[in-house]
N, C-alpha and C. Protein backbone atom coordinates (compact mmCIF):
# COMPACT_ATOMS: atom_id res chain seq x y z
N UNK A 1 -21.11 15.53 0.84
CA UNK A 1 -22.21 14.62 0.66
C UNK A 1 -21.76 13.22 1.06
N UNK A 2 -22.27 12.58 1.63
CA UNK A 2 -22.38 11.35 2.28
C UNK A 2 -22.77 10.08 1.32
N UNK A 3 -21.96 8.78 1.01
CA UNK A 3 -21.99 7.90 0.41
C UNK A 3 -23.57 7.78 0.58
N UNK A 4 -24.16 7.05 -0.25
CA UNK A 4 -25.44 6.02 0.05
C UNK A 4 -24.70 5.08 0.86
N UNK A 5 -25.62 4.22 1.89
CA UNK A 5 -25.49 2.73 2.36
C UNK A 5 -26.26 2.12 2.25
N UNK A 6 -26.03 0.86 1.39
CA UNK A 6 -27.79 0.05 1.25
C UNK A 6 -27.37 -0.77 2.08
N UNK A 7 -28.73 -1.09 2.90
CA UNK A 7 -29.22 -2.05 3.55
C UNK A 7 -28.05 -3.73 3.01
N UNK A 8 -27.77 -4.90 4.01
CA UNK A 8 -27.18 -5.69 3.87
C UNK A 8 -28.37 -6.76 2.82
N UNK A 9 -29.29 -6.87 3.28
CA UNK A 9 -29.71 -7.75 2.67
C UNK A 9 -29.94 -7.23 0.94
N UNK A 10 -29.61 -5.78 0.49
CA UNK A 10 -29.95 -5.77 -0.80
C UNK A 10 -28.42 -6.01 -1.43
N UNK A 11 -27.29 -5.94 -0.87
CA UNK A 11 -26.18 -5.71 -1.31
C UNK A 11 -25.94 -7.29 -1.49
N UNK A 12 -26.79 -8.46 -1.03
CA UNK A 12 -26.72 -9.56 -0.55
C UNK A 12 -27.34 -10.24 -2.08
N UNK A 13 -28.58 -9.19 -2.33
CA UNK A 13 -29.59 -9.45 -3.53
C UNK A 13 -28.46 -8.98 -4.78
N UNK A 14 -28.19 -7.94 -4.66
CA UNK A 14 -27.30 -7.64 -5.87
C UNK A 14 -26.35 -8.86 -6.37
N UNK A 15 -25.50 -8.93 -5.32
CA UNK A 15 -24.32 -10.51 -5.74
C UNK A 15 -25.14 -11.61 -5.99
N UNK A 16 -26.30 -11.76 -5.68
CA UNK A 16 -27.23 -12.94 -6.00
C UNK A 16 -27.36 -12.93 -7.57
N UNK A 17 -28.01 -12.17 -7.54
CA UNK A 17 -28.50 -11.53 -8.81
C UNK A 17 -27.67 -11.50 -10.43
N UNK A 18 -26.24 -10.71 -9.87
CA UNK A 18 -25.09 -11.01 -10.99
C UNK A 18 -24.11 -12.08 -10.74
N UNK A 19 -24.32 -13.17 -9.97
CA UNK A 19 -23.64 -14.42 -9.73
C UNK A 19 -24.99 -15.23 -10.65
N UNK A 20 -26.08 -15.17 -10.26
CA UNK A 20 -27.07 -15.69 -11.36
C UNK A 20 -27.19 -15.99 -12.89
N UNK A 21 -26.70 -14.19 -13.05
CA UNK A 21 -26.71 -13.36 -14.46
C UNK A 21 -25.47 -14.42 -15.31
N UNK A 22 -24.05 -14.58 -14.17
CA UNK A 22 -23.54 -15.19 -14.74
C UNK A 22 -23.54 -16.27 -15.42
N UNK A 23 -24.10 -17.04 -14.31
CA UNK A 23 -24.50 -18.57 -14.65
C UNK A 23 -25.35 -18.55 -15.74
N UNK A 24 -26.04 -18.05 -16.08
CA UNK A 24 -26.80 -18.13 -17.17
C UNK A 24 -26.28 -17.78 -18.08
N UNK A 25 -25.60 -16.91 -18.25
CA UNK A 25 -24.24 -16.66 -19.71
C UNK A 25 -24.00 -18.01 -19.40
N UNK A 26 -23.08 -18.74 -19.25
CA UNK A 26 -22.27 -19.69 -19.33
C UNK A 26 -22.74 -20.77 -19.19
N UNK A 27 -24.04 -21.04 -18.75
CA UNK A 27 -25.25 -22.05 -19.46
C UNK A 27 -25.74 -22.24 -20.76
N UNK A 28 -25.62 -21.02 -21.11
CA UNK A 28 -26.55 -20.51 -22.38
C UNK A 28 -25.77 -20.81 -23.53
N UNK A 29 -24.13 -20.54 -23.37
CA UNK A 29 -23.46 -20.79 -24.13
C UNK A 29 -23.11 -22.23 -24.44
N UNK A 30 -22.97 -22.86 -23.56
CA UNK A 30 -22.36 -24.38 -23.49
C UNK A 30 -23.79 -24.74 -24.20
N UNK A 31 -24.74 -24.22 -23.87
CA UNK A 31 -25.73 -25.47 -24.58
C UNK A 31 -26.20 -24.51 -26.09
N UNK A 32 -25.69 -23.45 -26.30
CA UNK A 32 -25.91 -22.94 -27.71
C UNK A 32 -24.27 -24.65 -28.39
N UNK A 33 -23.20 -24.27 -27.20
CA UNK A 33 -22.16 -24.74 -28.32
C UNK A 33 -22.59 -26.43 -28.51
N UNK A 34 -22.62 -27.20 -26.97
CA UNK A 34 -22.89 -28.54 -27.81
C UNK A 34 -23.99 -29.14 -27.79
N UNK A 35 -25.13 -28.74 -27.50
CA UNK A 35 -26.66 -28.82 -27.87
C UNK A 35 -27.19 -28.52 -29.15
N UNK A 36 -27.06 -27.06 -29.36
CA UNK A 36 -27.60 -26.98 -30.86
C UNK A 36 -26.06 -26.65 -32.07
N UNK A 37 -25.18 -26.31 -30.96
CA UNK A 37 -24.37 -26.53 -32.07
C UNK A 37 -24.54 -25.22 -33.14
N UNK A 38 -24.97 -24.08 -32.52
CA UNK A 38 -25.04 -22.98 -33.33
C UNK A 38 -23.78 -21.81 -32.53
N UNK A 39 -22.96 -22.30 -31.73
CA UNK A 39 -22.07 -21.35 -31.20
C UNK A 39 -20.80 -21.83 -31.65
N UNK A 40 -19.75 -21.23 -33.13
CA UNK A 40 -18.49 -22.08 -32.79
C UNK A 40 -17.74 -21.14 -31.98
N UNK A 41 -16.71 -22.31 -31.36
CA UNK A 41 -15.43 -22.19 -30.23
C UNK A 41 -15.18 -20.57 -30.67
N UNK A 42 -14.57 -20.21 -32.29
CA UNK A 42 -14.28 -18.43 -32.51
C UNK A 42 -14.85 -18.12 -31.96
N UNK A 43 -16.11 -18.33 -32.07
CA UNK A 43 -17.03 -16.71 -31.58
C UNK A 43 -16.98 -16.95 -30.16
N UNK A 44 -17.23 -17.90 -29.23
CA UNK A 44 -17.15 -17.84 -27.85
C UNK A 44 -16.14 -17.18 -27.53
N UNK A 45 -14.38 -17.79 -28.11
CA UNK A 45 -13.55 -17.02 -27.81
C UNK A 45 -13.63 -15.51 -27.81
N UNK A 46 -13.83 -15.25 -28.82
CA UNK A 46 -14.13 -13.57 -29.24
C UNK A 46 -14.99 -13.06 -28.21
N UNK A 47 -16.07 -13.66 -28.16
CA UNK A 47 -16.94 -13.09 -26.95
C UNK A 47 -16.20 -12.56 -25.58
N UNK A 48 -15.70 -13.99 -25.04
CA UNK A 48 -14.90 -14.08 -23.64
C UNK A 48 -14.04 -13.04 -23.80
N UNK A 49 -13.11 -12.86 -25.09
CA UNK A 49 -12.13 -11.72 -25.20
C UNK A 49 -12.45 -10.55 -24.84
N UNK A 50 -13.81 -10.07 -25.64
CA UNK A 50 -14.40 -9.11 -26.02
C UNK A 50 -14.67 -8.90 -24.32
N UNK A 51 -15.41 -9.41 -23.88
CA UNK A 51 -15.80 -9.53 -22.23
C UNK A 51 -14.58 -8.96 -21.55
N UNK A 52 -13.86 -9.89 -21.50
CA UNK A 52 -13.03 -9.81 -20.62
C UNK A 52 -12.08 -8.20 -20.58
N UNK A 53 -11.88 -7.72 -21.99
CA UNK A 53 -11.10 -6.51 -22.33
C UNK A 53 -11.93 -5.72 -22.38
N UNK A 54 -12.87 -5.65 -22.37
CA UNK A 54 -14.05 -4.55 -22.08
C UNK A 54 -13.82 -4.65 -20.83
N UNK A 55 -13.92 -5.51 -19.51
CA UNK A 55 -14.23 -5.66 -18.26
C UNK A 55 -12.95 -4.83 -18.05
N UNK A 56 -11.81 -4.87 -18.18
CA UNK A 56 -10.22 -4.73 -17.57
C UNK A 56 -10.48 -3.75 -17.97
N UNK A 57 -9.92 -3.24 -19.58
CA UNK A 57 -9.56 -2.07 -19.54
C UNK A 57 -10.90 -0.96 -19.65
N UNK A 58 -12.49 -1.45 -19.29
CA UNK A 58 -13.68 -0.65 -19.52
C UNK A 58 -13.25 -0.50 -17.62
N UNK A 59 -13.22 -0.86 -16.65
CA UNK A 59 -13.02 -0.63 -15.57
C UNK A 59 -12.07 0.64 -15.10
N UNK A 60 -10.86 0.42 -16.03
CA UNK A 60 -9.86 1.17 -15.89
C UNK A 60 -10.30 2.47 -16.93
N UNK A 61 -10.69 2.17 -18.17
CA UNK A 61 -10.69 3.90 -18.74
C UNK A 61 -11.94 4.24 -18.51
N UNK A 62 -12.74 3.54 -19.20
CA UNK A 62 -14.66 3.91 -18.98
C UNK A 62 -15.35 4.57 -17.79
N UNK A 63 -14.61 3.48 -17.09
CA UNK A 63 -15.58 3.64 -15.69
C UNK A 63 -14.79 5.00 -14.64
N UNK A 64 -13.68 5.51 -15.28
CA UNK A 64 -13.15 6.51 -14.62
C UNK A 64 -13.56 7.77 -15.39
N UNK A 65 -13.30 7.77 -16.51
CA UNK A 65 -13.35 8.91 -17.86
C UNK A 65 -14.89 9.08 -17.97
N UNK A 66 -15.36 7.79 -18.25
CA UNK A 66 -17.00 7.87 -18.77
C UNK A 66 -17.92 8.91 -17.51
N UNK A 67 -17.91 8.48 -16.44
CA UNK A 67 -18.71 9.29 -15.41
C UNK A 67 -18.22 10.85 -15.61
N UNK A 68 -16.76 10.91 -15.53
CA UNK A 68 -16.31 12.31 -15.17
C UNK A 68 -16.90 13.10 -16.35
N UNK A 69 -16.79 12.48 -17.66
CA UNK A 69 -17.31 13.15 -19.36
C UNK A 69 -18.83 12.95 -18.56
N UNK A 70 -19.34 12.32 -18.72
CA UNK A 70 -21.14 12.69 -18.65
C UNK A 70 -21.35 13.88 -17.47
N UNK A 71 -20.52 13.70 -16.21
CA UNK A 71 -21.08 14.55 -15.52
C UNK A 71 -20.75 16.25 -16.04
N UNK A 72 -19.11 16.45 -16.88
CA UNK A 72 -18.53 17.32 -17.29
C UNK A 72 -19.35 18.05 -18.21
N UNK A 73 -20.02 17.28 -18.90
CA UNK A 73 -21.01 17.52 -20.00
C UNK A 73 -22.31 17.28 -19.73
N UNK A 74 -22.78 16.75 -18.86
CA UNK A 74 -24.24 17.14 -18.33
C UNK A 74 -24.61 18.55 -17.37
N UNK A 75 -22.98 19.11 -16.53
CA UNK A 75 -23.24 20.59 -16.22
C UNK A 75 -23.18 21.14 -17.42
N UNK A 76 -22.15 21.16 -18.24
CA UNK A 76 -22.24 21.99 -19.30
C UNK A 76 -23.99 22.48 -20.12
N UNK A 77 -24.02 21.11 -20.21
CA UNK A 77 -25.53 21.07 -20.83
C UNK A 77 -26.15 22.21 -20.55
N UNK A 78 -26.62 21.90 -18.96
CA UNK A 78 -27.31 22.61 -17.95
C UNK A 78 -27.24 24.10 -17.90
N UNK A 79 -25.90 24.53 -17.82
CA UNK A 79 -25.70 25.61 -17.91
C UNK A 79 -25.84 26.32 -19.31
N UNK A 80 -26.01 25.21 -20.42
CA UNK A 80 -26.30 26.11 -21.93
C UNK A 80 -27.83 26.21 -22.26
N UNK A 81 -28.82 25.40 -21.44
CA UNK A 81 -29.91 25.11 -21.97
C UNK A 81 -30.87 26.33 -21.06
N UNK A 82 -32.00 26.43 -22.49
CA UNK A 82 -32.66 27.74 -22.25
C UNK A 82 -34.15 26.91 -21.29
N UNK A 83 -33.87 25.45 -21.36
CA UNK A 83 -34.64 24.92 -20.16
C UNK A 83 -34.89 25.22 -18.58
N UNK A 84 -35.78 25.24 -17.61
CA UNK A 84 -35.96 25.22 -16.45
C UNK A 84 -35.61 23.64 -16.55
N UNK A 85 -34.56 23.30 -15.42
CA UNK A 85 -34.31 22.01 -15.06
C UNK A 85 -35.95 20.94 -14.38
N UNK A 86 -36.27 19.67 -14.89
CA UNK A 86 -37.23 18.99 -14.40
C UNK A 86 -37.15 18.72 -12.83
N UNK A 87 -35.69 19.07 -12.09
CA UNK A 87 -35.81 18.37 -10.75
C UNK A 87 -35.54 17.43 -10.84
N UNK A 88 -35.22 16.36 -9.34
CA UNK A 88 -34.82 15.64 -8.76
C UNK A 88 -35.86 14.55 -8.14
N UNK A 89 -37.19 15.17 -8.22
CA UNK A 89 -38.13 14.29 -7.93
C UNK A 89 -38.91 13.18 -8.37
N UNK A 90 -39.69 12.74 -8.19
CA UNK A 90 -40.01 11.64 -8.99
C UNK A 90 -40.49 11.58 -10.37
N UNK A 91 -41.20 12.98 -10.91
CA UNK A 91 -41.41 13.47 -11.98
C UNK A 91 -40.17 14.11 -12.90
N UNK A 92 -38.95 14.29 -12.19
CA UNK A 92 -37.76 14.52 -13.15
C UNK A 92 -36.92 13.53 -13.43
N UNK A 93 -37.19 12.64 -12.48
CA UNK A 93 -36.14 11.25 -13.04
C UNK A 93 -37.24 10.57 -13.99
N UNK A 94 -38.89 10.54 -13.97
CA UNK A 94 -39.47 9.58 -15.12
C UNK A 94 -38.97 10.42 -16.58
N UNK A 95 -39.04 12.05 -16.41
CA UNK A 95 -39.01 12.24 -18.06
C UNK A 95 -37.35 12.55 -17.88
N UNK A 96 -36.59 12.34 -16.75
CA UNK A 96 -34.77 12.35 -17.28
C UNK A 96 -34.64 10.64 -18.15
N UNK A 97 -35.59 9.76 -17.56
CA UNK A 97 -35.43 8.40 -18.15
C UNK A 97 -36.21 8.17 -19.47
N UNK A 98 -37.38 9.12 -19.66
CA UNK A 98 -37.69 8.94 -20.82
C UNK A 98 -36.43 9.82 -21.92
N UNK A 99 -36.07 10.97 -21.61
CA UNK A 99 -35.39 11.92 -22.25
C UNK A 99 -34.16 11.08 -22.80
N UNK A 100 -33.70 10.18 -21.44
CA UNK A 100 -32.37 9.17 -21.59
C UNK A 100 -32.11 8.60 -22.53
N UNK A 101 -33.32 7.65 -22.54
CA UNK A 101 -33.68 6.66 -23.63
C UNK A 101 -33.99 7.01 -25.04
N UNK A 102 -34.84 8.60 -25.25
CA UNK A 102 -34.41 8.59 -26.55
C UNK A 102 -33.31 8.72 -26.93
N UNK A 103 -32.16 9.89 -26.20
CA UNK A 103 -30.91 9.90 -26.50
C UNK A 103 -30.20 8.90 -27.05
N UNK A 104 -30.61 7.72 -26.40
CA UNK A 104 -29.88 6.55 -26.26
C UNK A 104 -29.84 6.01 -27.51
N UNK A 105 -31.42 5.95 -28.00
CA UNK A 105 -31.80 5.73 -29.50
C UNK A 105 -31.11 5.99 -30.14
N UNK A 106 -30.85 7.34 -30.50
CA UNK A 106 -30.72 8.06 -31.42
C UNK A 106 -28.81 8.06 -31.16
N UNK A 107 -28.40 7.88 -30.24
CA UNK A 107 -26.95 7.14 -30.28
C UNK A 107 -26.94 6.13 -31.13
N UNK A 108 -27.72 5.06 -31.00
CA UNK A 108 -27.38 3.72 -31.36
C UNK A 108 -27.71 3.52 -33.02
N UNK A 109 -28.63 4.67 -33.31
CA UNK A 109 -29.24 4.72 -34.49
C UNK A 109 -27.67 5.26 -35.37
N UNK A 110 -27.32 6.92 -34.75
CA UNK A 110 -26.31 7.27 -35.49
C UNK A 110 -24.80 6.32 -35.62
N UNK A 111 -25.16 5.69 -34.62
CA UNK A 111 -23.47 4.02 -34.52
C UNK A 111 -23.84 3.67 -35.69
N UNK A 112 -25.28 3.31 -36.42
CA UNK A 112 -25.15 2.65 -37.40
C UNK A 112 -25.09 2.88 -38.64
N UNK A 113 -25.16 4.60 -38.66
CA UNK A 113 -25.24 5.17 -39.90
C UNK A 113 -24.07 6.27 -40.03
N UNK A 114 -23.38 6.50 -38.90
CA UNK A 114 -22.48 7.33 -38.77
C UNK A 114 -20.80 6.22 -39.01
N UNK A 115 -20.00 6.54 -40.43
CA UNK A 115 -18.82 5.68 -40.23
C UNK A 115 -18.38 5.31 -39.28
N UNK A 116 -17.72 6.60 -39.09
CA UNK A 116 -16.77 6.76 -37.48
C UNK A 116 -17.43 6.09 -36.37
N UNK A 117 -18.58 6.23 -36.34
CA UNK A 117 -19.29 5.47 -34.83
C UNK A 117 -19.09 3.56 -35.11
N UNK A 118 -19.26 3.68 -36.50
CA UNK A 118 -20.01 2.41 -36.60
C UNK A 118 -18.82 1.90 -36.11
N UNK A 119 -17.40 1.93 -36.29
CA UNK A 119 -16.53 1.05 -36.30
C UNK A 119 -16.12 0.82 -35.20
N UNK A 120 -16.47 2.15 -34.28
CA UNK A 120 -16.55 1.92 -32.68
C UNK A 120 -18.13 0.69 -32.29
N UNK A 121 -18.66 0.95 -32.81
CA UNK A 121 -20.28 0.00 -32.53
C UNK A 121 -20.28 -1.58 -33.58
N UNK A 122 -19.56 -1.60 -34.22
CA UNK A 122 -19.52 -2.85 -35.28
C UNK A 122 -19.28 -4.24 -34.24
N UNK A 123 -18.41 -4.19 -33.64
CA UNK A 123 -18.42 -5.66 -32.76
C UNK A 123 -19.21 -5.90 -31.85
N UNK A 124 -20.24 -4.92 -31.56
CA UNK A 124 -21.24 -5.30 -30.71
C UNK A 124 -22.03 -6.51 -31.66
N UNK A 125 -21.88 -6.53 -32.77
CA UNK A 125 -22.76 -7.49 -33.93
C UNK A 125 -22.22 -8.13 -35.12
N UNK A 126 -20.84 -8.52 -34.25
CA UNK A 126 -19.72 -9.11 -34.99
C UNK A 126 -20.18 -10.32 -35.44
N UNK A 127 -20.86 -11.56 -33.83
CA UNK A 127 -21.12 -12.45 -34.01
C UNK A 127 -22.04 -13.44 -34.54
N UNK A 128 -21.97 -14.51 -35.37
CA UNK A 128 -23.01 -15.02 -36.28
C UNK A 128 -24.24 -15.44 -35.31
N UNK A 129 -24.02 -16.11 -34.17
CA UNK A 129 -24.88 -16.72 -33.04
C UNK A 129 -25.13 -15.47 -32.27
N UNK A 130 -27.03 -15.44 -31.87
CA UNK A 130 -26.77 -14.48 -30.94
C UNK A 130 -26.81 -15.20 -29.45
N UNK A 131 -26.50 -14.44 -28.40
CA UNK A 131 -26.43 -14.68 -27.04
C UNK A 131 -26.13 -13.68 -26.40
N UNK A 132 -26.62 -14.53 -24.90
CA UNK A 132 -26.50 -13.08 -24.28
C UNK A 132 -25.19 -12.04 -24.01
N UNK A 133 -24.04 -12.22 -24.20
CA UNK A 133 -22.72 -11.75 -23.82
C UNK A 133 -22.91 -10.51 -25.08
N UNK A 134 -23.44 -10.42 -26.08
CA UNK A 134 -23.40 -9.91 -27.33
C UNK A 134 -23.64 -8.47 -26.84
N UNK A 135 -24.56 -7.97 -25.72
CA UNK A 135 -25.08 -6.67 -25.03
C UNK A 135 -24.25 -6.62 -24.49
N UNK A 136 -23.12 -7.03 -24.01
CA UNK A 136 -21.79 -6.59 -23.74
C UNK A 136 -20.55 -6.40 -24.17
N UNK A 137 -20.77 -6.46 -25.68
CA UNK A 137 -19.62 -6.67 -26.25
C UNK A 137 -19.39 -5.41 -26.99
N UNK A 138 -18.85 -4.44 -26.42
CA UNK A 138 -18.80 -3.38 -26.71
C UNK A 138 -17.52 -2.68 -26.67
N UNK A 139 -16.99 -1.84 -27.49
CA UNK A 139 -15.60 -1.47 -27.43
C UNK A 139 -15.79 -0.55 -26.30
N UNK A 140 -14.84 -0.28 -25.73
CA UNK A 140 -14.77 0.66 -24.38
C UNK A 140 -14.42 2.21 -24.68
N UNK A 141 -14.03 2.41 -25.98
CA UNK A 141 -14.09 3.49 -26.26
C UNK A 141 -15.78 4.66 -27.03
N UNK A 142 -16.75 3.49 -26.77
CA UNK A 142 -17.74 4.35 -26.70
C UNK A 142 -18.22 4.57 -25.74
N UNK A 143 -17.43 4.35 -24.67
CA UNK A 143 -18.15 5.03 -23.73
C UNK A 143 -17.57 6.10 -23.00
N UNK A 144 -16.44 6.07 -23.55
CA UNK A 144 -15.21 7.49 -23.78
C UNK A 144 -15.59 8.35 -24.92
N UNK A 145 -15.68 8.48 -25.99
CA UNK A 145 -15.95 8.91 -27.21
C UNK A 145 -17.03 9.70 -27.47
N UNK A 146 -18.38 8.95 -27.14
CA UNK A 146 -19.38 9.39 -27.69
C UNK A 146 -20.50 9.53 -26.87
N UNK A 147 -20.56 8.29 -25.84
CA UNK A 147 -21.79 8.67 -24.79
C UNK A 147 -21.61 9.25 -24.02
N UNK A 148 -20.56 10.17 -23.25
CA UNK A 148 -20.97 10.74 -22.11
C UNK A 148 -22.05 12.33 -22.98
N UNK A 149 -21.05 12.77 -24.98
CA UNK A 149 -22.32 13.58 -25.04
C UNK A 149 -23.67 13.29 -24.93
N UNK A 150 -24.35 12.10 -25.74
CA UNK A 150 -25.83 11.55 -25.56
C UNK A 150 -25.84 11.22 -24.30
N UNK A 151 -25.29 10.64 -23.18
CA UNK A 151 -25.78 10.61 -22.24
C UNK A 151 -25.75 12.01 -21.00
N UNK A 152 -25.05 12.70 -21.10
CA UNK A 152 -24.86 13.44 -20.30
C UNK A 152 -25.22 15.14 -20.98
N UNK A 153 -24.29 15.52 -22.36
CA UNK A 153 -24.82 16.87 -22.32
C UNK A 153 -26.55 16.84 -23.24
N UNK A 154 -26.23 16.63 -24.02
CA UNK A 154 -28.05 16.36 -24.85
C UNK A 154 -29.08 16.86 -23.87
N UNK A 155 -28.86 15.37 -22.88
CA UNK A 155 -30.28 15.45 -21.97
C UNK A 155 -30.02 16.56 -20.90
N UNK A 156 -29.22 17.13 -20.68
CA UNK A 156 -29.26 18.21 -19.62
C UNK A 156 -29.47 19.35 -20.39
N UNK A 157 -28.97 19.10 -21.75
CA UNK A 157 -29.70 20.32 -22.53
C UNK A 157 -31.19 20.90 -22.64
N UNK A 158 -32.06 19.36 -22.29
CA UNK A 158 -33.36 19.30 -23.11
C UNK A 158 -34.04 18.94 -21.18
N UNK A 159 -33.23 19.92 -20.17
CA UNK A 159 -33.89 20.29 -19.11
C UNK A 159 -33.52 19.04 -17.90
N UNK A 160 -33.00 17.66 -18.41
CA UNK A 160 -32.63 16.99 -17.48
C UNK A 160 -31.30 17.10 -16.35
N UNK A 161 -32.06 16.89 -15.05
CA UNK A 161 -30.79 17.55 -14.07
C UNK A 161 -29.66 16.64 -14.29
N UNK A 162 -28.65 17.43 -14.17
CA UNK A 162 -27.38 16.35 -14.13
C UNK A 162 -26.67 15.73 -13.42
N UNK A 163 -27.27 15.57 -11.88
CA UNK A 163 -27.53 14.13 -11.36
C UNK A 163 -27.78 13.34 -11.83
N UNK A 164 -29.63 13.66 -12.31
CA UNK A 164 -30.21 12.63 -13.22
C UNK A 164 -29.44 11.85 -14.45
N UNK A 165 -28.86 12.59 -15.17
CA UNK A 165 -28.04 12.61 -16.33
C UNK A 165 -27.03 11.06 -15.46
N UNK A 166 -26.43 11.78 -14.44
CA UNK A 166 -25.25 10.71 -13.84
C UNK A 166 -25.61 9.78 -13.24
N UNK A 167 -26.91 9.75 -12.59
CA UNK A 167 -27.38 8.70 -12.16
C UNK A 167 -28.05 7.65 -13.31
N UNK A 168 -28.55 8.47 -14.51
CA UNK A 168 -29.11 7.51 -15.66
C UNK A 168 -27.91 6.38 -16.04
């Protein structure tokens, strides 16, 4: 199978886009810290930490482990579920994305009621100020741990293809 190639001008939009994303973190913060004065220096630090060691070592374990677990466990799924797969078409990726998203829920629900999860999910809502870096502040071991099952076997259980699953 053959890479995708997008077009130059979208690959052009993308770096636009998260060179933007950035700037606005780091707008947002400077004027949470000396505008209103509701961000202290800790928590920025913590944030940036949190960022930054999510970024390094989420690059290095997540982003290698995490795909291979969802896809490992979205065939599995597939192959256990007494489902006919939805397909690949435009009608199997809307209910693989609705299917996704409840999963997703019901992940985020059990982080908060499940010990063990929570303590993996607790620093996502460490900080007293919210901002935007906070949706990133995530230990990197949930996405080793626990989502490739909700993301990958669940929904291939409940008929979503596991493309879909890997592409969600």
């Amino acid at each position: 199978m053959e890479p995708i190639e997008f077009p130059e001008p979208f690959a052009t939009g993308v770096r636009f886009v998260l060179g933007a994303a950035l700037l606005y973190v780091f707008v947002e913060l400077v004027i949470l810290h000396f505008r209103r004065r509701a961000l202290r220096l800790r928590e920025a630090r913590t944030a940036a930490f949190g960022i930054t060691s999510v970024a390094v070592v989420g690059a290095i374990v997540a982003r290698v482990a995490g795909p291979f677990g969802v896809a490992f466990l979205a065939v599995a799924g597939a192959a256990a579920s007494p489902l006919e797969s939805f397909g690949l078409g435009l009608f199997g990726w809307g209910i693989g994305w609705l299917v996704y998203e409840f999963w997703y829920w019901v992940q985020h629900w059990a982080a908060h009621k499940v010990r063990l999860l929570w303590c993996l999910h607790s620093p996502h809502h460490a900080p007293e100020s919210l901002h935007m870096m906070i949706g990133a502040n995530h230990h990197f071991l949930e996405s080793v741990f626990y989502m490739p099952f909700f993301a990958g076997f669940v929904p291939a259980l409940c008929g979503v293809d596991p493309l879909v699953c890997l592409g969600l």
